[in-house]
Each structure stands twice: as C-alpha cells, then as structure tokens.
Protein backbone atom coordinates (compact mmCIF):
# COMPACT_ATOMS: atom_id res chain seq x y z
CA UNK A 1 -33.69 28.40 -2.02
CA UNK A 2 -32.44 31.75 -1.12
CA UNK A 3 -29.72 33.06 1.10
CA UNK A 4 -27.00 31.76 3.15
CA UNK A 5 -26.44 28.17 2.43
CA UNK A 6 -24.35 25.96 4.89
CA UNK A 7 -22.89 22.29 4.86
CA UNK A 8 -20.65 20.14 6.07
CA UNK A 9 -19.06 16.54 6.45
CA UNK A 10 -20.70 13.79 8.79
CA UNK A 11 -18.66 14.49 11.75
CA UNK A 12 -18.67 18.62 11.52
CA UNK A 13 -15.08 19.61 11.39
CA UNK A 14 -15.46 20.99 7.51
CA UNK A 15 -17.76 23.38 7.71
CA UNK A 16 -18.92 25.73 4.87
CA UNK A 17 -21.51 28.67 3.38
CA UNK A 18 -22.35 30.30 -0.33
CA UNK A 19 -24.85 32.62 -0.91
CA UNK A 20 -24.89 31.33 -4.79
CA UNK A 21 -28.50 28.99 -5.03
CA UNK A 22 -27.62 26.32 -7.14
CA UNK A 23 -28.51 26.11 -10.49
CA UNK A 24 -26.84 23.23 -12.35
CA UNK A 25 -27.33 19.88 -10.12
CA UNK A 26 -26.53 16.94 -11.49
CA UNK A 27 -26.10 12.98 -11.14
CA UNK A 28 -22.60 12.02 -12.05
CA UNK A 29 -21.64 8.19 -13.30
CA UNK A 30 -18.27 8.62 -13.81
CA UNK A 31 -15.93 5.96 -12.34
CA UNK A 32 -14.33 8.98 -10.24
CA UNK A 33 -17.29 9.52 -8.72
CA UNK A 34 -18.42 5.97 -8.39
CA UNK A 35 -15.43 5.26 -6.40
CA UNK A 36 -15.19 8.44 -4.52
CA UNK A 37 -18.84 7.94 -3.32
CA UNK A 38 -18.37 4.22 -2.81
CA UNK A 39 -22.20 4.58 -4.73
CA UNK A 40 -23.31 3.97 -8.25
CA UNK A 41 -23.46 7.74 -8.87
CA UNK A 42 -23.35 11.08 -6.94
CA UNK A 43 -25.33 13.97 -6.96
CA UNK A 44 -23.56 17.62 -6.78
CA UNK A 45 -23.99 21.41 -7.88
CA UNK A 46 -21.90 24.09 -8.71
CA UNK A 47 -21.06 27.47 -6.70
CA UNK A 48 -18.93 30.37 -7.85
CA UNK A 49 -15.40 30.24 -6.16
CA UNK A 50 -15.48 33.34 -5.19
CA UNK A 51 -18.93 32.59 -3.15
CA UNK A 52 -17.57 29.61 -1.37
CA UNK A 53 -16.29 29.98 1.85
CA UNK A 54 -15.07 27.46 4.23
CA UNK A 55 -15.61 28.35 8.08
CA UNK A 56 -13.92 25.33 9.70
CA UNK A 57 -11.75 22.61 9.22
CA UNK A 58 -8.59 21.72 6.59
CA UNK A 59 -10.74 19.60 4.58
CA UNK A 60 -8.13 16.76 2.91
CA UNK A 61 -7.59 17.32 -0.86
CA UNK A 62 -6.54 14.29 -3.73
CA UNK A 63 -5.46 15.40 -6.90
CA UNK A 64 -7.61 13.55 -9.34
CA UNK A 65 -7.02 13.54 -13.36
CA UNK A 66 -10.19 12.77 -15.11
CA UNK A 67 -11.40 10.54 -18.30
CA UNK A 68 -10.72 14.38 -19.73
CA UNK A 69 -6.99 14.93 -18.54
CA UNK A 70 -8.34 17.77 -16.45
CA UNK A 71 -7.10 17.89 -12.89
CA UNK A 72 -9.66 18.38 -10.29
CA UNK A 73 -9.39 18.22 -6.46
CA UNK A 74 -11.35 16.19 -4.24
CA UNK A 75 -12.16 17.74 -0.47
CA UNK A 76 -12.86 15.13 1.93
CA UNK A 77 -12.74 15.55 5.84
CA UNK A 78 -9.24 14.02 7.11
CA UNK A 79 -11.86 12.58 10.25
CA UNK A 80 -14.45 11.21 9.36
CA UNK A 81 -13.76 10.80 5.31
CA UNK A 82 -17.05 12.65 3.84
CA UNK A 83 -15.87 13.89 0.42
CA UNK A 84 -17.71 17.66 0.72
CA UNK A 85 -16.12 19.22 -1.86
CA UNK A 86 -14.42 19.62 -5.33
CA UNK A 87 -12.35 22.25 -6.76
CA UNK A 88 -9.55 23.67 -8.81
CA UNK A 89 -11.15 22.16 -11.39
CA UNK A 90 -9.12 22.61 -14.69
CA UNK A 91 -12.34 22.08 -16.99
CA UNK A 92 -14.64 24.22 -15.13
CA UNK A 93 -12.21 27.11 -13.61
CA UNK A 94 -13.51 29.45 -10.98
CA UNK A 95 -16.18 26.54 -9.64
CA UNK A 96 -16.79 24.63 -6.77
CA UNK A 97 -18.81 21.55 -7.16
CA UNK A 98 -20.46 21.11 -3.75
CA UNK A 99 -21.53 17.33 -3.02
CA UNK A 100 -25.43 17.21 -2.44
CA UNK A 101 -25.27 15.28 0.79
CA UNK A 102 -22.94 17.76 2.25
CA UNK A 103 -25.78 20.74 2.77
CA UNK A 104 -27.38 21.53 5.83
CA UNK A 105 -30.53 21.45 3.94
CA UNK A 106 -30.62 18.86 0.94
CA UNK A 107 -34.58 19.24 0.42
CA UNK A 108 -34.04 22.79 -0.26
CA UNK A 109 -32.20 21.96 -3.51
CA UNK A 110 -33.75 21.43 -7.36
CA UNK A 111 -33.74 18.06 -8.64
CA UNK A 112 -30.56 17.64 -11.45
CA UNK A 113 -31.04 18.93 -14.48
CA UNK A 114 -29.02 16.09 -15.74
CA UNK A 115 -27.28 12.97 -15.72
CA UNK A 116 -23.35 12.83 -17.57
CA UNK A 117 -21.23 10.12 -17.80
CA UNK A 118 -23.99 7.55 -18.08
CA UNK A 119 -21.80 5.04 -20.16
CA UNK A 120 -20.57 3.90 -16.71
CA UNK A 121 -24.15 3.72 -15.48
CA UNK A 122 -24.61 0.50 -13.88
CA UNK A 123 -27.68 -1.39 -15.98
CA UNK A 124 -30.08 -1.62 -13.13
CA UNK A 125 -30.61 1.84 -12.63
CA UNK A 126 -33.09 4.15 -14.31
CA UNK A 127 -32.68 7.28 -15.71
CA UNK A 128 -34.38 10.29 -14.42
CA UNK A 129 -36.23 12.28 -17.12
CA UNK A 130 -33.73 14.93 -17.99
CA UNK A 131 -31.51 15.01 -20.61
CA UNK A 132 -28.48 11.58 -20.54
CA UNK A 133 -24.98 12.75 -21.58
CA UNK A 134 -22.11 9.84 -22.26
CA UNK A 135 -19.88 11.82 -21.34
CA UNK A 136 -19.10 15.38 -19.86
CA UNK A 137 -21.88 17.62 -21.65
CA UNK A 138 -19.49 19.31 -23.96
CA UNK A 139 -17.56 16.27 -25.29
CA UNK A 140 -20.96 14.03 -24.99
C-alpha cells in the first residue's frame, strides 16, 4: 500500500485521505469498542494527524474517557452513524486511529500486528497469531 489513501462512512458524506500507509493495525476488545462497533471487536490503524485530512462532511464527535482516564474522540457520520474515525486522543497525541472498514480499499491493508484489550474478549473467539495484550500495550 502506497499513496493516497481514501475512506469514508456507509452513506459518503465523511469523506477522507492520508498519504501515511499504515503500520500498526490492530484488533481492539475493549468494551469502548465493543459497543461503539455494536461487534465483539474492531479492527483500526493509526495515521499521523498531520497526514489526515477530511474532504467532506462534519463527521459527529463523542467524547469518550477510557479504562485509562484518557479522553479520546469518536467520529461517526451524523447520517448514516458509521463511526470512521478517532482522535484527540490523550494517550496517543498527534494520531488518528482510522477504523478498518472505513477505507476505500480494506484488502490493501496488513493484517494487525496485534490484539489489546483481550480480557474483554468474548470466549468463543480465537486469537490470531500475533502477540495478546490485556490491556493497552504499555500498561498490559
């Protein structure tokens, strides 16, 4: 993957591009994520701030405080409700965290190089084979 990326919500009215190819992907467990993604997990990556543009749309943010006490925001589309985005991310400043299914052109990505919060994995799932983190990496 190489170049301009683009994405966006179900519907199209958040649209965005980075140039950044994503390097950490990863399957999150976390109840925030669980809920947010009305899934067991999600999948996202991370793109430098400064390489994240959004080209259409007000995407609708909700101040989230984590299992850490960081704040984060989560970007959803005030239409049709795709969460696309997170940022202002108080544990990770300067960096977007882009939700998988949000890209034009999800086959292009790596598989995750991880899976965090996996205390709240739900028993009937399996783990990939890459490394399993209780927590965020850093406080697992």
């Amino acid at each position: 993957m190489s170049g301009k990326h683009t994405g966006r919500c179900a519907c199209g009215a958040i649209q965005f591009e980075f140039n950044s190819d994503p390097t950490f992907v990863a399957d999150c467990y976390c109840t925030d994520c669980q809920k947010s993604s009305g899934a067991v997990m999600s999948t996202y990556f991370s793109v430098p701030a400064s390489d994240f543009k959004l080209l259409r749309g007000e995407p609708k943010s909700f101040t989230y405080v984590a299992d850490s006490g960081n704040k984060l925001d989560r970007n959803f589309c005030p239409e049709c409700g795709a969460r696309v985005f997170t940022d202002k991310l108080q544990g990770f400043p300067g960096t977007v965290f882009v939700m998988l299914g949000a890209l034009d052109h999800t086959d292009e990505v790596k598989p995750p190089i991880m899976e965090i919060f996996t205390k709240r994995r739900i028993p009937w799932t399996k783990e990939l084979d890459v490394p399993q983190y209780l927590a965020r990496p850093d406080a697992a």
